[in-house]
N, C-alpha and C. Protein backbone atom coordinates (compact mmCIF):
# COMPACT_ATOMS: atom_id res chain seq x y z
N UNK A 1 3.55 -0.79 -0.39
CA UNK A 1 4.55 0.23 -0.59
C UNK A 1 3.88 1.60 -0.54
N UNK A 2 4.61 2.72 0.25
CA UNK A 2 3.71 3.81 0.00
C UNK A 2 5.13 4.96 -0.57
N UNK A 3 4.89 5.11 -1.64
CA UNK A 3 5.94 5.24 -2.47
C UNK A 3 5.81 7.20 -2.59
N UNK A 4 4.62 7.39 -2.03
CA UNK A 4 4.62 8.95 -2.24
C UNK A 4 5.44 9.43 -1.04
N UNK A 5 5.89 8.48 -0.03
CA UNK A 5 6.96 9.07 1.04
C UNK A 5 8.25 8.58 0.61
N UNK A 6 8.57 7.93 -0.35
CA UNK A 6 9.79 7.57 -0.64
C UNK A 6 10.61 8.43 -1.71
N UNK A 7 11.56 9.14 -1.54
CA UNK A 7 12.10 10.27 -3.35
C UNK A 7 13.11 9.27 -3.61
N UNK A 8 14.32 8.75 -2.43
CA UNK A 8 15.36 8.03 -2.89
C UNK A 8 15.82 6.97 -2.38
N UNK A 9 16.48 5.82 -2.87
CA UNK A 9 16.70 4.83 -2.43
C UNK A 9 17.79 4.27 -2.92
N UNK A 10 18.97 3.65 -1.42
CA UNK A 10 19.92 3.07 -2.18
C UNK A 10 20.06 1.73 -2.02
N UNK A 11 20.39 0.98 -3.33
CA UNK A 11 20.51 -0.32 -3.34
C UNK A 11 21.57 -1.07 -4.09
N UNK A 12 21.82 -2.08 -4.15
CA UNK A 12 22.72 -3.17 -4.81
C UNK A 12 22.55 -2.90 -6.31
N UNK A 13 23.27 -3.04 -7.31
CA UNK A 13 22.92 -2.88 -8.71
C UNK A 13 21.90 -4.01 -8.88
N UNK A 14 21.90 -5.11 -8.87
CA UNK A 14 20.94 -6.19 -8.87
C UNK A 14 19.17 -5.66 -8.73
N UNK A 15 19.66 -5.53 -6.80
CA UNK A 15 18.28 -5.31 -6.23
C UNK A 15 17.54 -3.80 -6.77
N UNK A 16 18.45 -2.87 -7.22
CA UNK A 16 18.07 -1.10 -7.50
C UNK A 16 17.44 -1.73 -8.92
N UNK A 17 18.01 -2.37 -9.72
CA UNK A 17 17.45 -2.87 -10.90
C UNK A 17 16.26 -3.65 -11.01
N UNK A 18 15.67 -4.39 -10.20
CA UNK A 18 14.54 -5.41 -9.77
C UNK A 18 13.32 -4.44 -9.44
N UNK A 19 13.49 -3.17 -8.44
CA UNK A 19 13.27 -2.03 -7.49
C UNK A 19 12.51 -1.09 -8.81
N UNK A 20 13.29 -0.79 -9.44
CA UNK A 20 13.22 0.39 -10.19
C UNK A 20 12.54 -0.22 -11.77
N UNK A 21 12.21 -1.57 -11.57
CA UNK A 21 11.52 -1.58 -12.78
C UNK A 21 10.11 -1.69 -12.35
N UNK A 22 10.05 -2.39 -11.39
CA UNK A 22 8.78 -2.37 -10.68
C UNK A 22 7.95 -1.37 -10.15
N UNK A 23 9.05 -0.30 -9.40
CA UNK A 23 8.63 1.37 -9.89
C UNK A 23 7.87 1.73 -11.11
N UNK A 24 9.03 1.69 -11.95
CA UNK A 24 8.56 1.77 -13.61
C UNK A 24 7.14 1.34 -14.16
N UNK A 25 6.53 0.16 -13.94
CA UNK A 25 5.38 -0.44 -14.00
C UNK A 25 4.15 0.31 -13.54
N UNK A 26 4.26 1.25 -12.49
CA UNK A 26 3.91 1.66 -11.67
C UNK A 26 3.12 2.85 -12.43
N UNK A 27 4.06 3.31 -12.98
CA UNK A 27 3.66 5.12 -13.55
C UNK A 27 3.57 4.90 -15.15
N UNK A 28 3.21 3.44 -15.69
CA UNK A 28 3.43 3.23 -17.29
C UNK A 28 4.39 2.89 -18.06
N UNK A 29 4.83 1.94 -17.26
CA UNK A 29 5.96 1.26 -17.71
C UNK A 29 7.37 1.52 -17.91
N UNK A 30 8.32 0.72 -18.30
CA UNK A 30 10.20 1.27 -18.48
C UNK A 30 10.13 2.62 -19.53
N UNK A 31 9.37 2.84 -20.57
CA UNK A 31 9.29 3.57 -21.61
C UNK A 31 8.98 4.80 -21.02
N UNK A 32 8.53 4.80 -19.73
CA UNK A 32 7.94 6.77 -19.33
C UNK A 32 9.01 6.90 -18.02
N UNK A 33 9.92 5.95 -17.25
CA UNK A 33 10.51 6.40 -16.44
C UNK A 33 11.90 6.59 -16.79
N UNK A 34 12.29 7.89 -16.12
CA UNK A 34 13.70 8.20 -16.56
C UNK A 34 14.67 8.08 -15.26
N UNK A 35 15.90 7.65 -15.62
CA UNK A 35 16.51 7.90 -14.34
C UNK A 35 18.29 8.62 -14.09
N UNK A 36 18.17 8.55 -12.93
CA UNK A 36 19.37 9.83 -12.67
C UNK A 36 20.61 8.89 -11.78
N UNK A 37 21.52 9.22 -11.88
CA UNK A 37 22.18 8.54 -10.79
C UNK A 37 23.67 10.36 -10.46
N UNK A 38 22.90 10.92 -9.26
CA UNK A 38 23.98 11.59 -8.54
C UNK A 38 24.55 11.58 -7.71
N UNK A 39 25.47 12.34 -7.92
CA UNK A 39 27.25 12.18 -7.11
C UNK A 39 27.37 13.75 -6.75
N UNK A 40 28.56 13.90 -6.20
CA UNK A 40 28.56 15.07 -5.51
C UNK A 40 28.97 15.92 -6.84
N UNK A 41 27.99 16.90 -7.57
CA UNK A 41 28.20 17.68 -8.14
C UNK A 41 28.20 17.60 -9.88
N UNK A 42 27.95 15.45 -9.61
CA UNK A 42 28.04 15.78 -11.13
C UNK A 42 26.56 14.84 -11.28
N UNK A 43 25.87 14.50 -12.52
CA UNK A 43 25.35 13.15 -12.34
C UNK A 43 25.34 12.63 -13.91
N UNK A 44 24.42 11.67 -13.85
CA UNK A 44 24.64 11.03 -15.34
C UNK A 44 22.73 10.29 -15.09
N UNK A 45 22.13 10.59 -16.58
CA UNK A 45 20.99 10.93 -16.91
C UNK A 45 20.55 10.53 -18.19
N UNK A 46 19.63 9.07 -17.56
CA UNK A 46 19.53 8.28 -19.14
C UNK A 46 17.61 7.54 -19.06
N UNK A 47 17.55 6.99 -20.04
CA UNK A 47 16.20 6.15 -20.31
C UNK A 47 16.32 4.55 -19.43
N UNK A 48 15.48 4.49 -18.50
CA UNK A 48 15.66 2.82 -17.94
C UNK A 48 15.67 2.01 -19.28
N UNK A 49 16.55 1.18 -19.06
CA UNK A 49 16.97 0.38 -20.05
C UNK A 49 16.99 0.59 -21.51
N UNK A 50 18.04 1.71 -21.82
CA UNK A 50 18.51 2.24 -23.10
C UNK A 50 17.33 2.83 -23.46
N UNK A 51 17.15 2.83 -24.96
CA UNK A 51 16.75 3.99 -25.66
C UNK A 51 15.58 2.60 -26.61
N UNK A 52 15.90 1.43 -25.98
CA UNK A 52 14.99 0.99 -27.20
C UNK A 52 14.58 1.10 -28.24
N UNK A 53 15.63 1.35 -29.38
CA UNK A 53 15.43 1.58 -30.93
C UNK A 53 14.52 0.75 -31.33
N UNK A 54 14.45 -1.05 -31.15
CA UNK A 54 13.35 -1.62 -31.77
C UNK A 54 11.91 -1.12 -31.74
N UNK A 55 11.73 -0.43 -30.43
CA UNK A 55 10.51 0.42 -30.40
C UNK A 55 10.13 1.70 -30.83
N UNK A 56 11.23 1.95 -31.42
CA UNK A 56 11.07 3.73 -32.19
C UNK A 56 9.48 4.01 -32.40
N UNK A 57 8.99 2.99 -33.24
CA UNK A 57 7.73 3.42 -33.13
C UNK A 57 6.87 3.83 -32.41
N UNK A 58 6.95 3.32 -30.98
CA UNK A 58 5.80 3.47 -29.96
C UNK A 58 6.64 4.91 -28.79
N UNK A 59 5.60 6.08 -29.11
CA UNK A 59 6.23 7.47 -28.48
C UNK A 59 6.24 6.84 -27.41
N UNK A 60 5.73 6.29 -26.39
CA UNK A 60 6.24 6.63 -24.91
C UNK A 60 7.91 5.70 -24.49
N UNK A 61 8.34 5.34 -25.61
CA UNK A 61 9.40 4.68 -25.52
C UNK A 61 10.37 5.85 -25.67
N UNK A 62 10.47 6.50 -25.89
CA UNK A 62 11.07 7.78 -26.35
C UNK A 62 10.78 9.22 -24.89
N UNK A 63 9.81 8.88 -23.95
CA UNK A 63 9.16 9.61 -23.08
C UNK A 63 10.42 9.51 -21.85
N UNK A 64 11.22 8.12 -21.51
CA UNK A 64 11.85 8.23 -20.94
C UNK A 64 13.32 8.64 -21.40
N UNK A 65 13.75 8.81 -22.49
CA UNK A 65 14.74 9.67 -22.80
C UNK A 65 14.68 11.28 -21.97
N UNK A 66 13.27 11.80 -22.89
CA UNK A 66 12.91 13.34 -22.57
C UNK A 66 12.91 13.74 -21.06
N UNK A 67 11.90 12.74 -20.19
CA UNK A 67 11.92 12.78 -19.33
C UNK A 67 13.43 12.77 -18.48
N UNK A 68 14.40 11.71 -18.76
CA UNK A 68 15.84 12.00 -18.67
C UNK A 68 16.32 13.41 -18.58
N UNK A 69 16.09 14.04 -19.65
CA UNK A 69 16.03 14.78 -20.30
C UNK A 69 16.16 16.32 -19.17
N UNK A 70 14.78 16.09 -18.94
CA UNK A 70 13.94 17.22 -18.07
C UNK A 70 14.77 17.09 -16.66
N UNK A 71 14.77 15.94 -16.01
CA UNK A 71 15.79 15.62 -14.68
C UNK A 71 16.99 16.43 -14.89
N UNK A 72 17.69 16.15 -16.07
CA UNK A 72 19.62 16.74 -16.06
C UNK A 72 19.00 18.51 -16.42
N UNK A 73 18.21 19.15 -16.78
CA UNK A 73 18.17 20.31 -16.64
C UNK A 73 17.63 20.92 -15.72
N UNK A 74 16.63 20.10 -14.52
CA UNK A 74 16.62 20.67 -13.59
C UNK A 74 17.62 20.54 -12.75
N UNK A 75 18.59 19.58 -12.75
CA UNK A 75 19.97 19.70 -12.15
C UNK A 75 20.54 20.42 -12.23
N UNK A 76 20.91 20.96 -13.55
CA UNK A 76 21.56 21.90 -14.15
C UNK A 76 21.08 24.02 -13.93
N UNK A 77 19.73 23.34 -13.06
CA UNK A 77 19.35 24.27 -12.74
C UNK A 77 18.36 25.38 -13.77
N UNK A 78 18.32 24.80 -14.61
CA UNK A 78 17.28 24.79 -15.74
C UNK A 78 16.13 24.80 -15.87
N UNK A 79 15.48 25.05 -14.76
CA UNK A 79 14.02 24.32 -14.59
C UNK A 79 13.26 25.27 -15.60
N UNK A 80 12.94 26.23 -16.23
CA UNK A 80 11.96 26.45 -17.24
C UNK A 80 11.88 25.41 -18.26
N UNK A 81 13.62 24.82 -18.63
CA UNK A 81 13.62 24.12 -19.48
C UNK A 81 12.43 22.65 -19.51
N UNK A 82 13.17 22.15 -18.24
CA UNK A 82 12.65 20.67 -17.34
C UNK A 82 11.18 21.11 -17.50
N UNK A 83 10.27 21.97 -17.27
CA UNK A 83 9.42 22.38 -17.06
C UNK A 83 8.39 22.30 -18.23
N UNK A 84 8.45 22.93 -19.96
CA UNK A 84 8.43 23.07 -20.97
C UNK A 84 8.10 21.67 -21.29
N UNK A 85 9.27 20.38 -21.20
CA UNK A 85 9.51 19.30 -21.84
C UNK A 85 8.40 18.36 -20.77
N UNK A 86 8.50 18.68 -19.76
CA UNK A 86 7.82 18.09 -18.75
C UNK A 86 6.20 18.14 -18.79
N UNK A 87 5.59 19.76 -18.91
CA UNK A 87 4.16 19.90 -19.77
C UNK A 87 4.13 19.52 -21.03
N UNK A 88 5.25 19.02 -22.11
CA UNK A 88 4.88 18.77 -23.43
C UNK A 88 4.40 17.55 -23.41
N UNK A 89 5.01 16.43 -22.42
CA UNK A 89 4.81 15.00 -22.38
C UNK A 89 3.34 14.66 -21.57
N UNK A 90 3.31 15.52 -20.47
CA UNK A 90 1.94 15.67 -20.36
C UNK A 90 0.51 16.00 -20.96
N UNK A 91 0.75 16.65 -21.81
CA UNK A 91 0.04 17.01 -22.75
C UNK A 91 -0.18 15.89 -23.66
N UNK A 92 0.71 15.11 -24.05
CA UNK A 92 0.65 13.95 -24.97
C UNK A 92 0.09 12.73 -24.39
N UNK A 93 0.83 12.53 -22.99
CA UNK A 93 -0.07 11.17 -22.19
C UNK A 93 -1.01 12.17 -21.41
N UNK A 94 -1.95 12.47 -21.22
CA UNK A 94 -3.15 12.92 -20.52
C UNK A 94 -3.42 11.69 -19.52
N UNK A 95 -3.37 12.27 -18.47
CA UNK A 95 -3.71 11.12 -17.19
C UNK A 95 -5.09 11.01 -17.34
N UNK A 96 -5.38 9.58 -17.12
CA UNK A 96 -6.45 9.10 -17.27
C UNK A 96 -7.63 8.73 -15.90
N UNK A 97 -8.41 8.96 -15.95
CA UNK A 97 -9.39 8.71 -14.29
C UNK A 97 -9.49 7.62 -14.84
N UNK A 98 -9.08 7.45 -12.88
CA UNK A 98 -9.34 5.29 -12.81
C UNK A 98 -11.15 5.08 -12.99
């Protein structure tokens, strides 16, 4: 897969669900990816697979909310906002050399 040429993809609810967790795995699991689903003008902007309360404890479970988060305000056209929340989470997961 060479996924740095890919931004969007449409699929079956099934197969987008199979797709997008395996994505997820990818960049640190369901807990750091957020996702968007837009329409002409509006969209709707959540955590892959809920909000996971049983995991409250572990922050990056909470990373894909924010990250959510950061997406609907750069939609919104917000981007200092998206931006702010986007270096805060970075700051917290520090990418690591392979």
């Amino acid at each position: 897969m060479r996924a740095d040429e890919i931004q969007v993809t449409g699929d079956l609810e099934l197969n987008g669900d199979y797709l997008s967790d395996a994505c997820a795995a990818q960049v640190g699991g369901l807990g750091m990816a957020p996702v968007s689903n837009i329409g002409d003008g509006f969209g709707v902007f959540e955590a892959t697979h809920g909000t996971a309360p049983k995991y409250a404890d572990r922050c990056n479970q909470s990373s894909s909310v924010m990250l959510s988060g950061a997406m609907m305000f750069e939609f919104l056209g917000w981007k200092e906002a998206a931006t702010l929340i986007e270096d805060g989470i970075a700051r917290h997961h520090p990418a690591k050399a392979p």
